[in-house]
PDB file of N, CA and C in Angstrom:
ATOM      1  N   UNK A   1       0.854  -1.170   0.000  1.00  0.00           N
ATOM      2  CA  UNK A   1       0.000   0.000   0.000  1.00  0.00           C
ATOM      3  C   UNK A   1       0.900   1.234   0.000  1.00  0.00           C
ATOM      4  N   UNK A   2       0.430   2.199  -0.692  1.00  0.00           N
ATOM      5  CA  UNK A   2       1.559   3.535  -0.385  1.00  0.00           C
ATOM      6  C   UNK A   2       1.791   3.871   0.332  1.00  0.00           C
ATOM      7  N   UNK A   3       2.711   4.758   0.560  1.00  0.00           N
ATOM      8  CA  UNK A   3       2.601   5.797   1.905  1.00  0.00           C
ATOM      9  C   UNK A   3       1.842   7.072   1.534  1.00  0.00           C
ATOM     10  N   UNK A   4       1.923   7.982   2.823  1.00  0.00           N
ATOM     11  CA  UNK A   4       1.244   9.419   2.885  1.00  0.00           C
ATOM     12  C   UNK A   4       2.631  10.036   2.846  1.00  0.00           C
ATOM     13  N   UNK A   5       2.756  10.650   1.781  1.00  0.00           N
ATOM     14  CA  UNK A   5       4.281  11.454   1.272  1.00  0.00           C
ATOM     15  C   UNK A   5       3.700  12.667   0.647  1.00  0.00           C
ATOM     16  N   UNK A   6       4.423  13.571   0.371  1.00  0.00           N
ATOM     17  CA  UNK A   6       4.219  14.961  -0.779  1.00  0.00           C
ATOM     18  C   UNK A   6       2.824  15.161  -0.465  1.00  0.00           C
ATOM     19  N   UNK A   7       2.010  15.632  -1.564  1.00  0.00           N
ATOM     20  CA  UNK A   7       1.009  16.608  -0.682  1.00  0.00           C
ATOM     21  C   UNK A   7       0.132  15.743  -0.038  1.00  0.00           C
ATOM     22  N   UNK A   8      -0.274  14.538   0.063  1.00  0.00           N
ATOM     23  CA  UNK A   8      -1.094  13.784   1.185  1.00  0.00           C
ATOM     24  C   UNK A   8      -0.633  14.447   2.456  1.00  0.00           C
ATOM     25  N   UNK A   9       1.343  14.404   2.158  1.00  0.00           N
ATOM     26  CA  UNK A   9       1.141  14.307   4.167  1.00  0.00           C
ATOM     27  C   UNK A   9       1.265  16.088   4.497  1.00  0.00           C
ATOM     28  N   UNK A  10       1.297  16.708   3.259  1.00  0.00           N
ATOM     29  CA  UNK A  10       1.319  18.023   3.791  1.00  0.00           C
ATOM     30  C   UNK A  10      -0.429  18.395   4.197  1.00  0.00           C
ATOM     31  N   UNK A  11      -1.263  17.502   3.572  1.00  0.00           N
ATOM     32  CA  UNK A  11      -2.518  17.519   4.070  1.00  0.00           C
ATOM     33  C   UNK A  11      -2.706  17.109   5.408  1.00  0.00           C
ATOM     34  N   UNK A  12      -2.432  16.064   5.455  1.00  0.00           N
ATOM     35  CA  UNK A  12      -1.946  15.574   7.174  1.00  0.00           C
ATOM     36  C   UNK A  12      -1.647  16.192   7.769  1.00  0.00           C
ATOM     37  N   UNK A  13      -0.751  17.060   7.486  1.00  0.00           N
ATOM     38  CA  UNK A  13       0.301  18.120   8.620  1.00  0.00           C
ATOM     39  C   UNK A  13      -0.736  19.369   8.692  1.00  0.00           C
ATOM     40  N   UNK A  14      -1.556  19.790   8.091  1.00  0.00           N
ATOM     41  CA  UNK A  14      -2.466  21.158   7.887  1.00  0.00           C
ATOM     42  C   UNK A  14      -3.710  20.419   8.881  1.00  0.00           C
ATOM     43  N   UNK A  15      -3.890  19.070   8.909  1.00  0.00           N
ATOM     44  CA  UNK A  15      -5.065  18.735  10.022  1.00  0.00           C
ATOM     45  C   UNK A  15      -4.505  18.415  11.223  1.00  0.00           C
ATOM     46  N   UNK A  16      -3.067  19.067  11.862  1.00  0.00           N
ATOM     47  CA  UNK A  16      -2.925  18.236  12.902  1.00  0.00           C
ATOM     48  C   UNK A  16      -2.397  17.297  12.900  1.00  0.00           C
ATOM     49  N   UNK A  17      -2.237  15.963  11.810  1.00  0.00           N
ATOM     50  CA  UNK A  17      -1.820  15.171  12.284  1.00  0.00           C
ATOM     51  C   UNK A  17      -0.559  14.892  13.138  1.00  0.00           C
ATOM     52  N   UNK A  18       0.032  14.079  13.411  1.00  0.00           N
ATOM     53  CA  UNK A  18       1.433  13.526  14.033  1.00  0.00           C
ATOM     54  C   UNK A  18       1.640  12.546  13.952  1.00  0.00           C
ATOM     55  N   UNK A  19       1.855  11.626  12.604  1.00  0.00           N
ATOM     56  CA  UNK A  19       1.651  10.314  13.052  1.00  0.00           C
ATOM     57  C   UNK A  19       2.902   9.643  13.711  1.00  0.00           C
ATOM     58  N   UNK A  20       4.315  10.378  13.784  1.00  0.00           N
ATOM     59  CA  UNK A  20       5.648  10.252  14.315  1.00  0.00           C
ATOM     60  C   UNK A  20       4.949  10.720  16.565  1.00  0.00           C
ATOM     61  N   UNK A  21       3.965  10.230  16.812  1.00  0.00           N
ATOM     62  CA  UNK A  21       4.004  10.801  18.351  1.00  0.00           C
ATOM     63  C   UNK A  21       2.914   9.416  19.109  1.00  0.00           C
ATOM     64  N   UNK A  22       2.670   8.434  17.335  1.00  0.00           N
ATOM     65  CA  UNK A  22       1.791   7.357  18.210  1.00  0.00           C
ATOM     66  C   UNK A  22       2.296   5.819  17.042  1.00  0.00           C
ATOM     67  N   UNK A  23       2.063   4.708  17.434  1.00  0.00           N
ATOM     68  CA  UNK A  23       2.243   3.676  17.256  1.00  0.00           C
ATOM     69  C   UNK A  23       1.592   3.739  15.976  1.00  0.00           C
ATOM     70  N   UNK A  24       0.689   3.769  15.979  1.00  0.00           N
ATOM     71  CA  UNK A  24      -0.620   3.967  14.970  1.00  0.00           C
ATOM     72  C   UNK A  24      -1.751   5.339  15.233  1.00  0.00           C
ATOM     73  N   UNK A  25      -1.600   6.095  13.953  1.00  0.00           N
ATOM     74  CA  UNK A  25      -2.789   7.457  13.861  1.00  0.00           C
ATOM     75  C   UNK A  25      -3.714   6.957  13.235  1.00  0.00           C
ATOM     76  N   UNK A  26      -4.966   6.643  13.935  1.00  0.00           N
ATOM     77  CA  UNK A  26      -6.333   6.593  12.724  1.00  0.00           C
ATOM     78  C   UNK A  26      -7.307   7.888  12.738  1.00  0.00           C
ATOM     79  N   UNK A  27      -6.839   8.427  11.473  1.00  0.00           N
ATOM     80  CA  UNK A  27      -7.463   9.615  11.172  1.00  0.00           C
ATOM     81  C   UNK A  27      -9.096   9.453  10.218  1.00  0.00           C
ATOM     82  N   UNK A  28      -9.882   9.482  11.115  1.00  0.00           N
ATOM     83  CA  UNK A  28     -11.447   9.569  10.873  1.00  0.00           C
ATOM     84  C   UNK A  28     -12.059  10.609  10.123  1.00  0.00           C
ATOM     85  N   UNK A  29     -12.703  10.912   9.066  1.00  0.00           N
ATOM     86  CA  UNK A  29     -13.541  11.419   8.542  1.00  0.00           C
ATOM     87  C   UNK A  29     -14.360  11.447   8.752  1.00  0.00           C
ATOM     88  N   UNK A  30     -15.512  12.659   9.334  1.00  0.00           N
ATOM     89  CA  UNK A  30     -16.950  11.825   9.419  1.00  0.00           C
ATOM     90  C   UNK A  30     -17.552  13.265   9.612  1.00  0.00           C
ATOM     91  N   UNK A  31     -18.763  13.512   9.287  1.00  0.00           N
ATOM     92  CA  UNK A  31     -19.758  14.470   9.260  1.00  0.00           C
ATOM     93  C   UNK A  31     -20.692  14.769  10.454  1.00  0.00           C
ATOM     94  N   UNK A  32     -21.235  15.408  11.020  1.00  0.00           N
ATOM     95  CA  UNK A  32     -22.143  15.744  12.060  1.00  0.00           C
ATOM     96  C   UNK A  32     -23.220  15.105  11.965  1.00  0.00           C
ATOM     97  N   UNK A  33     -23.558  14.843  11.202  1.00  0.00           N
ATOM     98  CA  UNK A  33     -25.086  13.601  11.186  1.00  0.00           C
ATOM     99  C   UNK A  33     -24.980  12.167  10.960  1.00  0.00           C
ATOM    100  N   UNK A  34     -23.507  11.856  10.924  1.00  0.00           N
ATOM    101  CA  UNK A  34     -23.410  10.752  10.523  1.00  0.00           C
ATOM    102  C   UNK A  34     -23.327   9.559  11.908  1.00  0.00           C
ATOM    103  N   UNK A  35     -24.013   8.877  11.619  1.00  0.00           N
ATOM    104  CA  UNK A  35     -24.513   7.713  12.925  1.00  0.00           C
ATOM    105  C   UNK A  35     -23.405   6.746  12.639  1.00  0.00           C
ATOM    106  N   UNK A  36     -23.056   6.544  11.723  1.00  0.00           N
ATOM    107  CA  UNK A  36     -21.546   5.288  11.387  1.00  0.00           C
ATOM    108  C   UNK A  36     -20.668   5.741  12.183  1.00  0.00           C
ATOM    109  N   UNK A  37     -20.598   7.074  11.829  1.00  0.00           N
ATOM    110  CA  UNK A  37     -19.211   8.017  12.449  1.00  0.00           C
ATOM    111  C   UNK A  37     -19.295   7.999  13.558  1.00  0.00           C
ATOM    112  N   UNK A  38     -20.413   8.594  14.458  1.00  0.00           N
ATOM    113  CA  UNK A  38     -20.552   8.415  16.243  1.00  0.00           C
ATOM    114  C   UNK A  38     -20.165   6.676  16.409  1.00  0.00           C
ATOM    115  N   UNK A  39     -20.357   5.492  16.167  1.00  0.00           N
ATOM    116  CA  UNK A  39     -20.322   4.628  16.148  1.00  0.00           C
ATOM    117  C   UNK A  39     -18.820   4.063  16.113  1.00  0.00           C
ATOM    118  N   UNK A  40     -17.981   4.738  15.271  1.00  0.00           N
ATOM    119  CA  UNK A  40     -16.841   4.403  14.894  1.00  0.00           C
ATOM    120  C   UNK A  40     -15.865   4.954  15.965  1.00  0.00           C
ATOM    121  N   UNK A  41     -16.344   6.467  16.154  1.00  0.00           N
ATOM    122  CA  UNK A  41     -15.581   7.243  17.340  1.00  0.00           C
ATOM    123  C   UNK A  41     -15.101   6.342  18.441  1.00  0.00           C
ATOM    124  N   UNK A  42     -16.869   5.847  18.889  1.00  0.00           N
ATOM    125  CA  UNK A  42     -17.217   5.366  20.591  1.00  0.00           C
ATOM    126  C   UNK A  42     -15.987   3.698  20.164  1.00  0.00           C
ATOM    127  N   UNK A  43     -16.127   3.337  19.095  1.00  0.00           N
ATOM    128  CA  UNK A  43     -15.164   1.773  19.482  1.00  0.00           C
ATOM    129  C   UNK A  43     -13.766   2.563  19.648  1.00  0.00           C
ATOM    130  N   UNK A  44     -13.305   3.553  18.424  1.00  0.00           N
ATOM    131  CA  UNK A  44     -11.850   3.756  18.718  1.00  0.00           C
ATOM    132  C   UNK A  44     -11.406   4.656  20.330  1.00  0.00           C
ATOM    133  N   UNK A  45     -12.535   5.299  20.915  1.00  0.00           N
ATOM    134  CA  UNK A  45     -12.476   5.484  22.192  1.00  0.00           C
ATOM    135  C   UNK A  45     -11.994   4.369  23.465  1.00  0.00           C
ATOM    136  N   UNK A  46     -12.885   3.329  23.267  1.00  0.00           N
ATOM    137  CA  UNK A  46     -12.771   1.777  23.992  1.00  0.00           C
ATOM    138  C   UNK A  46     -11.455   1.251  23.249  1.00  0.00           C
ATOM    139  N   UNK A  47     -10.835   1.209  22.635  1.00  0.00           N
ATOM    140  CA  UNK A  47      -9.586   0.850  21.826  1.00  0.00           C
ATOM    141  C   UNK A  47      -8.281   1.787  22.418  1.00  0.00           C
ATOM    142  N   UNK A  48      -8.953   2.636  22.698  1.00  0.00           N
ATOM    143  CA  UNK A  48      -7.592   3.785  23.338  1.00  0.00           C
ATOM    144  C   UNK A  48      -7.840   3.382  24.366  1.00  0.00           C
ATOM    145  N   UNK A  49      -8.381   3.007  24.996  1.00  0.00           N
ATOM    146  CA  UNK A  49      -8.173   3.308  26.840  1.00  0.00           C
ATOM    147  C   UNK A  49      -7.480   2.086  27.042  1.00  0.00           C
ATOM    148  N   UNK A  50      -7.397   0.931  26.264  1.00  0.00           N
ATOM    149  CA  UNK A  50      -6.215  -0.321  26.407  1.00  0.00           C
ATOM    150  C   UNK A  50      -4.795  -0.126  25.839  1.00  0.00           C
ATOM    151  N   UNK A  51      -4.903   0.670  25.014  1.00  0.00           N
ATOM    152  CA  UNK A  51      -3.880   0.815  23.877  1.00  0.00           C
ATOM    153  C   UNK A  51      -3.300   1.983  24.053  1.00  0.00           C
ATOM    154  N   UNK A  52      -2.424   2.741  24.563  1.00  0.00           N
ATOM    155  CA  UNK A  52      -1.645   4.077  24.789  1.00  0.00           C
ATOM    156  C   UNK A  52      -1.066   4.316  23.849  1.00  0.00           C
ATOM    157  N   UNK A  53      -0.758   3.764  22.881  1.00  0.00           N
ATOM    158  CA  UNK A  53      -0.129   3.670  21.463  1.00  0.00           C
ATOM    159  C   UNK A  53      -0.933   4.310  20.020  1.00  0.00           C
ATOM    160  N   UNK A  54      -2.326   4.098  20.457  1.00  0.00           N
ATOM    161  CA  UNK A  54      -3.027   4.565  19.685  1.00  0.00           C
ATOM    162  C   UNK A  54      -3.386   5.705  19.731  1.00  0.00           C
ATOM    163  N   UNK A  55      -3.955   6.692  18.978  1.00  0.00           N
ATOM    164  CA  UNK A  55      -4.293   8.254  18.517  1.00  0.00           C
ATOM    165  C   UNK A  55      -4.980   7.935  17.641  1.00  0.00           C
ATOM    166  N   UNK A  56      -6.384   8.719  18.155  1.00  0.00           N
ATOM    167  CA  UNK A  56      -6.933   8.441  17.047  1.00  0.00           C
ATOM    168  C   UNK A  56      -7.492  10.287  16.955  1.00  0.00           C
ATOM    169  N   UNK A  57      -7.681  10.872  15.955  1.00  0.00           N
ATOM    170  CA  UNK A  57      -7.519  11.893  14.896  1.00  0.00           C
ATOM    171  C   UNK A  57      -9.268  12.242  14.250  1.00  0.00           C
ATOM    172  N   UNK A  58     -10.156  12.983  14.718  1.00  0.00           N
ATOM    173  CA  UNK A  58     -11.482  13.241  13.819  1.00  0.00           C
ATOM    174  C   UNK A  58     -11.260  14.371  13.015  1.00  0.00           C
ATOM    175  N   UNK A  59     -12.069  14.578  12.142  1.00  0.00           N
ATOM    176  CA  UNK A  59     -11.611  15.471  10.959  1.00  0.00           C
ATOM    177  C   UNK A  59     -13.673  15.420  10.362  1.00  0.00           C
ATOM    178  N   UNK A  60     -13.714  17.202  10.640  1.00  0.00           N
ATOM    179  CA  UNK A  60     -15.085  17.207  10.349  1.00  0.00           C
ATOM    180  C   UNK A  60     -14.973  17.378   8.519  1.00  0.00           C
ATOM    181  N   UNK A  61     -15.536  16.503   7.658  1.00  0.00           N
ATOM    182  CA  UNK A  61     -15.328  16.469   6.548  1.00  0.00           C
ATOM    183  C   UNK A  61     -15.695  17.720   5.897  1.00  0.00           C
ATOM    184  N   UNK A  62     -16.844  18.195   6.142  1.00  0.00           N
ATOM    185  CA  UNK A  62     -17.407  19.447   5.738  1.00  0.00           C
ATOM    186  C   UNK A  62     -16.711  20.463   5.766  1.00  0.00           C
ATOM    187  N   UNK A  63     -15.879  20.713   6.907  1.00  0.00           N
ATOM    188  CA  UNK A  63     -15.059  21.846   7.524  1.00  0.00           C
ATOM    189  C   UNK A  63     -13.721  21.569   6.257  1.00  0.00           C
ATOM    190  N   UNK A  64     -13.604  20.583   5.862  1.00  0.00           N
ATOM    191  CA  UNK A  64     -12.177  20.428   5.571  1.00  0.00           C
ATOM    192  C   UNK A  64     -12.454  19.551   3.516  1.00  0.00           C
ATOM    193  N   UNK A  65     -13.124  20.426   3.188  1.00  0.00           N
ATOM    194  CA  UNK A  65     -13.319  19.912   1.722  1.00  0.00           C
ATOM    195  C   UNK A  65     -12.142  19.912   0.611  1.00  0.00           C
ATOM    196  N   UNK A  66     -11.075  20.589   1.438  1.00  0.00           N
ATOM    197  CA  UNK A  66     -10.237  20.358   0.471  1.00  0.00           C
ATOM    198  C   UNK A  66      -9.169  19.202   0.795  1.00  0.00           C
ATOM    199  N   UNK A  67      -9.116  18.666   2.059  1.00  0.00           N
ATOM    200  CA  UNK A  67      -8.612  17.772   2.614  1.00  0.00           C
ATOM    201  C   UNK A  67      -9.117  16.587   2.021  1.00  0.00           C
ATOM    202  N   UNK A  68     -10.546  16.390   2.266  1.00  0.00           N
ATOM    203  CA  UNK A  68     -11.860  15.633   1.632  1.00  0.00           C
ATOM    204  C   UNK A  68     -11.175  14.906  -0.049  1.00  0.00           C
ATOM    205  N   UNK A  69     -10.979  15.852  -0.762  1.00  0.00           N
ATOM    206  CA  UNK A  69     -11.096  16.054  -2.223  1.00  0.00           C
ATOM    207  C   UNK A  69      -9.610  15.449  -2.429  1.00  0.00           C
ATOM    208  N   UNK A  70      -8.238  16.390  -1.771  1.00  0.00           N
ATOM    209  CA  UNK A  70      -6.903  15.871  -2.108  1.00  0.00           C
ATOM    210  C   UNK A  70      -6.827  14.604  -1.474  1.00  0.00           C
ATOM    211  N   UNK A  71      -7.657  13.339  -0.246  1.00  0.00           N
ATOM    212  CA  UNK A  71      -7.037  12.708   0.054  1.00  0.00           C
ATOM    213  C   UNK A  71      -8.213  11.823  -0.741  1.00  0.00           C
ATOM    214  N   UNK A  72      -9.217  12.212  -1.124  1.00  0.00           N
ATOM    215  CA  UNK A  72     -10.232  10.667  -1.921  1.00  0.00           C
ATOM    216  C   UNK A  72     -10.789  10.300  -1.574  1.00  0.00           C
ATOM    217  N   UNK A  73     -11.838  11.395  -0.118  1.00  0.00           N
ATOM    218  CA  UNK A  73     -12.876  10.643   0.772  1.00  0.00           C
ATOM    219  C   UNK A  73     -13.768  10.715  -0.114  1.00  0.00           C
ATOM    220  N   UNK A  74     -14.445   9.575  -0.118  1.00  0.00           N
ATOM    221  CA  UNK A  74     -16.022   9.954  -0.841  1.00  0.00           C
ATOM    222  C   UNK A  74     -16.808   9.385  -0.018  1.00  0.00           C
ATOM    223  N   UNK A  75     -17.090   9.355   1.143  1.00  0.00           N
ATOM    224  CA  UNK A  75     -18.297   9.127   2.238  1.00  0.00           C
ATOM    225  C   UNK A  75     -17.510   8.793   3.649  1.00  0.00           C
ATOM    226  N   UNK A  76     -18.657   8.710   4.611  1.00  0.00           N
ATOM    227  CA  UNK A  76     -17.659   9.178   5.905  1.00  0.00           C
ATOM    228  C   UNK A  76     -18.362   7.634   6.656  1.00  0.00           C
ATOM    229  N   UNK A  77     -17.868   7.057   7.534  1.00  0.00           N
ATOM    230  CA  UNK A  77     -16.713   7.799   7.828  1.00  0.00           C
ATOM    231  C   UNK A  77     -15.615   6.812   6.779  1.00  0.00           C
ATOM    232  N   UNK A  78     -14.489   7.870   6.862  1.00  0.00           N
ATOM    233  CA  UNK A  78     -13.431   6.875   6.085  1.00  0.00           C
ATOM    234  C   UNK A  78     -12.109   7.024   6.880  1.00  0.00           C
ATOM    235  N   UNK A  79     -11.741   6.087   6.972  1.00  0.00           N
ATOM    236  CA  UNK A  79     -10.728   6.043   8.325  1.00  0.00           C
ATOM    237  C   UNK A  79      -9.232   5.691   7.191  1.00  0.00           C
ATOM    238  N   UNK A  80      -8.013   6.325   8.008  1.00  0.00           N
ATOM    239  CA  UNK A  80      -6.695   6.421   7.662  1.00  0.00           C
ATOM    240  C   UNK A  80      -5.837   5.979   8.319  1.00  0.00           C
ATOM    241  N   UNK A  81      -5.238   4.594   8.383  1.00  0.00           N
ATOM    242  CA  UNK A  81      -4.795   4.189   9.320  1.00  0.00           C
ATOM    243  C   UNK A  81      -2.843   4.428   9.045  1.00  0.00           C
ATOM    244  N   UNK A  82      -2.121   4.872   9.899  1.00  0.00           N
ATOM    245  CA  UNK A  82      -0.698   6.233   9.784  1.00  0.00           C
ATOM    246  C   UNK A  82       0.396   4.918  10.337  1.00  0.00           C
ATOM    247  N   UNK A  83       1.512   4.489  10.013  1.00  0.00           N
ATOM    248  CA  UNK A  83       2.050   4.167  11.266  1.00  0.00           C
ATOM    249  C   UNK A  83       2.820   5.362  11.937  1.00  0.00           C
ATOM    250  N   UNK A  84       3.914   4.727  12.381  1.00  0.00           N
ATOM    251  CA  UNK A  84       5.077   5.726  13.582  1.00  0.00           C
ATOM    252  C   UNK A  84       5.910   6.756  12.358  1.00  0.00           C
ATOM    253  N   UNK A  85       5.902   6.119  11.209  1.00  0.00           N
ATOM    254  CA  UNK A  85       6.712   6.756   9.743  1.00  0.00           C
ATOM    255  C   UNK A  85       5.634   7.904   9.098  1.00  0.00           C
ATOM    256  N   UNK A  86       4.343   7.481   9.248  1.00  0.00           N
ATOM    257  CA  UNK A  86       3.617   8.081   8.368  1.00  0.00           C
ATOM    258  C   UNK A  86       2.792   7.206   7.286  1.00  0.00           C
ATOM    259  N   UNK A  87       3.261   6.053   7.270  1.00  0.00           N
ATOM    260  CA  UNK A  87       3.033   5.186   6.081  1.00  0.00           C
ATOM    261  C   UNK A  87       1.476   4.515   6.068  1.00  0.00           C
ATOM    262  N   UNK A  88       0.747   4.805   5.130  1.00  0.00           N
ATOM    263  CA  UNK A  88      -0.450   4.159   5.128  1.00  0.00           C
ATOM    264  C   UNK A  88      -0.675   2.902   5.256  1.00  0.00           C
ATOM    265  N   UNK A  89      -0.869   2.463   6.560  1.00  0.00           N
ATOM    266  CA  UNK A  89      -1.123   0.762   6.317  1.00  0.00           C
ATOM    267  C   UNK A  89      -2.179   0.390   6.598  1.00  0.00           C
ATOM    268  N   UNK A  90      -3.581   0.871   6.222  1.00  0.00           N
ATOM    269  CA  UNK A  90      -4.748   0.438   5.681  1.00  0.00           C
ATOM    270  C   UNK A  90      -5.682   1.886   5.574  1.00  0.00           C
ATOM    271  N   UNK A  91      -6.687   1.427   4.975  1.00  0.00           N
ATOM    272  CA  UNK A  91      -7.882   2.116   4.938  1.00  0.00           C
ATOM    273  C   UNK A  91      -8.958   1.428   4.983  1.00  0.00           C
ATOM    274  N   UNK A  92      -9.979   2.764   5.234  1.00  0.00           N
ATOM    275  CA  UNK A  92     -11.073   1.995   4.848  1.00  0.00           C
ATOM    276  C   UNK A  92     -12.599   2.805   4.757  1.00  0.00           C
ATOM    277  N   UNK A  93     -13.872   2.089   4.299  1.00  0.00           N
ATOM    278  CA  UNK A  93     -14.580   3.406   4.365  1.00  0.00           C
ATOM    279  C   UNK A  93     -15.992   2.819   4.492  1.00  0.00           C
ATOM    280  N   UNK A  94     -16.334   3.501   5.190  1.00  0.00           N
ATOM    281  CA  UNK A  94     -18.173   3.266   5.910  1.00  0.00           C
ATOM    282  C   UNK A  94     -17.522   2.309   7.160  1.00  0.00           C
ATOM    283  N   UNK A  95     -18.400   2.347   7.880  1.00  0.00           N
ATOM    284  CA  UNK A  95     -18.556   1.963   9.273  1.00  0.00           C
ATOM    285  C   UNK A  95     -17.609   0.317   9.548  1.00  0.00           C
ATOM    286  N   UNK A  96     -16.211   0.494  10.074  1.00  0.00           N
ATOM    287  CA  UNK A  96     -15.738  -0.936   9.924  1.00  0.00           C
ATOM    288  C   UNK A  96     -16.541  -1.804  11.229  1.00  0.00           C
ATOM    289  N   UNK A  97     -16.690  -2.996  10.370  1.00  0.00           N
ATOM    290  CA  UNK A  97     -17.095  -3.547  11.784  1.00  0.00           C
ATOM    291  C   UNK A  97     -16.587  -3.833  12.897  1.00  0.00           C
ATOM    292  N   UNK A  98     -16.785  -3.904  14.377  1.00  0.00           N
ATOM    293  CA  UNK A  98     -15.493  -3.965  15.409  1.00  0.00           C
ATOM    294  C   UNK A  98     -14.787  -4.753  15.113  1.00  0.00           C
ATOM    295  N   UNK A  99     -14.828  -6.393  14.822  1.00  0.00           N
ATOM    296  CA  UNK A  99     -13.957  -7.050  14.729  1.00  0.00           C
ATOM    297  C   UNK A  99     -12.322  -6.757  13.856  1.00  0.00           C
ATOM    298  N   UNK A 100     -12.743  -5.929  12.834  1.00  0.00           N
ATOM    299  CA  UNK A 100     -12.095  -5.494  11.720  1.00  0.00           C
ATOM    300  C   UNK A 100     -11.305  -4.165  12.032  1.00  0.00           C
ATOM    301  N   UNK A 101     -11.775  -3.707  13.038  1.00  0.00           N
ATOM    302  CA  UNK A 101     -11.354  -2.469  13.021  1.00  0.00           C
ATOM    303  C   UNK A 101     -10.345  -2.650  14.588  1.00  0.00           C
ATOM    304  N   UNK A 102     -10.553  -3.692  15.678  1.00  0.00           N
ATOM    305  CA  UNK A 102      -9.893  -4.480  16.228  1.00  0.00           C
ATOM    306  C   UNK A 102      -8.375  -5.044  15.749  1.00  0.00           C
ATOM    307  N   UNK A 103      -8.673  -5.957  14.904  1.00  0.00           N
ATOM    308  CA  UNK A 103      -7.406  -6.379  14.127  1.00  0.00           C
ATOM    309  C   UNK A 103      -6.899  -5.373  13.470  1.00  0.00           C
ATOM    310  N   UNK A 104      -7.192  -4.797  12.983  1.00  0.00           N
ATOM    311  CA  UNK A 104      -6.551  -3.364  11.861  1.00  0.00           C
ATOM    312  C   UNK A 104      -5.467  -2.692  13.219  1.00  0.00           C
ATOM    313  N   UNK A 105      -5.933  -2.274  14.464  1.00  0.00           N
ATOM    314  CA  UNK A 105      -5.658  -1.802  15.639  1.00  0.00           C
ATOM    315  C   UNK A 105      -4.436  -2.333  16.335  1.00  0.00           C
ATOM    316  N   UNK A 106      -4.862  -3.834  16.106  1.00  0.00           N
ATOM    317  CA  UNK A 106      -4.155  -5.089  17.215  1.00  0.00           C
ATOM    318  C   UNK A 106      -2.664  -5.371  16.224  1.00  0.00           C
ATOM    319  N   UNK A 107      -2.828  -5.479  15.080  1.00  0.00           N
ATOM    320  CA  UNK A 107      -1.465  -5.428  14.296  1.00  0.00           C
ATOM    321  C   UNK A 107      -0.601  -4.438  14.250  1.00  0.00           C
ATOM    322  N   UNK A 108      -0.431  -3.132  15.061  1.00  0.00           N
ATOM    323  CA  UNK A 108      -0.297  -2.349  15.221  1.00  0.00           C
ATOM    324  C   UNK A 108       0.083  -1.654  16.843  1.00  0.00           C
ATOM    325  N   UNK A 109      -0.697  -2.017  17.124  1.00  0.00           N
ATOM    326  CA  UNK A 109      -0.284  -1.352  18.777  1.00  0.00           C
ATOM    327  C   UNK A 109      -0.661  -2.235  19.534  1.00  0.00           C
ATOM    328  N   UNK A 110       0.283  -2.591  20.083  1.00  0.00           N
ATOM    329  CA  UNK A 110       0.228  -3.816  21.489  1.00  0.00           C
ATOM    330  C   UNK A 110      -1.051  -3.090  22.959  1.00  0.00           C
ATOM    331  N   UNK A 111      -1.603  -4.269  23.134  1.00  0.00           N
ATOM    332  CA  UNK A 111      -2.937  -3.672  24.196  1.00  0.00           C
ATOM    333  C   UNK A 111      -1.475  -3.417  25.188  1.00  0.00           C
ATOM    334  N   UNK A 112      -2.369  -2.329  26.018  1.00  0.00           N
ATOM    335  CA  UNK A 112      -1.303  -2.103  27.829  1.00  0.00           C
ATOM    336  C   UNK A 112      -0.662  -3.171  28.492  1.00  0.00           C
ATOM    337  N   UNK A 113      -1.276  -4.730  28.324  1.00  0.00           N
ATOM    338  CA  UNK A 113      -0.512  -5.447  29.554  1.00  0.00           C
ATOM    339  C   UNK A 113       0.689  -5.877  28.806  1.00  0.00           C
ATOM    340  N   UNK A 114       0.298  -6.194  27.496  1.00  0.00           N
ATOM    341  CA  UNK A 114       1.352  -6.564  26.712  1.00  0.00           C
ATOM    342  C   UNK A 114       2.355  -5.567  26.689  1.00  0.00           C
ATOM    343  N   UNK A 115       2.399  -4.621  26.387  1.00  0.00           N
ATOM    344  CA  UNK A 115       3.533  -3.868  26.504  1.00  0.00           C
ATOM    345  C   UNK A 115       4.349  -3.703  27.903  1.00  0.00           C
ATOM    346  N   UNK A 116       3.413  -3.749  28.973  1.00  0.00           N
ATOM    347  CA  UNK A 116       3.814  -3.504  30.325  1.00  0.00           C
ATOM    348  C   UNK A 116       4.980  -4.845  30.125  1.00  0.00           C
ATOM    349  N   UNK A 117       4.692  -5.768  29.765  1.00  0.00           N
ATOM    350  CA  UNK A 117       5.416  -6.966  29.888  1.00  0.00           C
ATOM    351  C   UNK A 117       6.860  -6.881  28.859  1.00  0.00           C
ATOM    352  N   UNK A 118       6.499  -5.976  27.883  1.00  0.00           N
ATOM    353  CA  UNK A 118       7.929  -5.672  26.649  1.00  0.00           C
ATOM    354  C   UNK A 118       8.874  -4.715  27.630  1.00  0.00           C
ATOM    355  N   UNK A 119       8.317  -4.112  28.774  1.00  0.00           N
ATOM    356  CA  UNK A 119       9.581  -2.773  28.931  1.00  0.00           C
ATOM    357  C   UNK A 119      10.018  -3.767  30.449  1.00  0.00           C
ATOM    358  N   UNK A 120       9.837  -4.541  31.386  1.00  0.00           N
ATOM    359  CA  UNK A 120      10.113  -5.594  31.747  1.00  0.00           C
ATOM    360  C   UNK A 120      11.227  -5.715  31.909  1.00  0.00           C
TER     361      UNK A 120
END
């Protein structure tokens, strides 16, 4: 899969991102009426509170149409998954299901006990 290089990540860098400050950045797209999107938030919320590694990133699509347009959202939510480099190692778009969006997570950032056990 590519990376986020040249103007992707200067788009990145104009929303905030950082993806050099977390294990994994999943940067969310999603609109004010969108029920996928509240949905998607509340799991990657429950996903952070195990995972300190993770950051996860909302981005009101509306507010940010040119972000929208240069990165290829075409419906929300559409999630951007960053590693520690920047490098895109997945996407995806409309509402992932937990399991999916779990593993996408879990290949990526070790839950808390596990790590407690790496610095050891």
């Amino acid at each position: 899969m590519p990376g986020v290089d040249g103007t992707d990540g200067v788009v990145l860098e104009r929303l905030g991102v950082h993806p050099d400050r977390a294990d994994l950045t999943v940067v969310q797209f999603s609109t004010a009426f969108c029920g996928p999107c509240r949905a998607t938030r509340a799991r990657l919320r429950q996903l952070q509170a195990t995972r300190p590694g993770l950051v996860h990133v909302e981005v009101d699509a509306e507010s940010h149409l040119d972000a929208v347009r240069a990165l290829g959202v075409d419906r929300t939510p559409t999630l951007l998954y960053l590693d520690r480099e920047g490098r895109l190692v997945g996407r995806s778009s409309g509402a992932p299901r937990p399991a999916e969006l779990a593993a996408v997570v879990d290949a990526h950032v070790p839950a808390a006990a596990s790590r407690a056990g790496r610095d050891v």
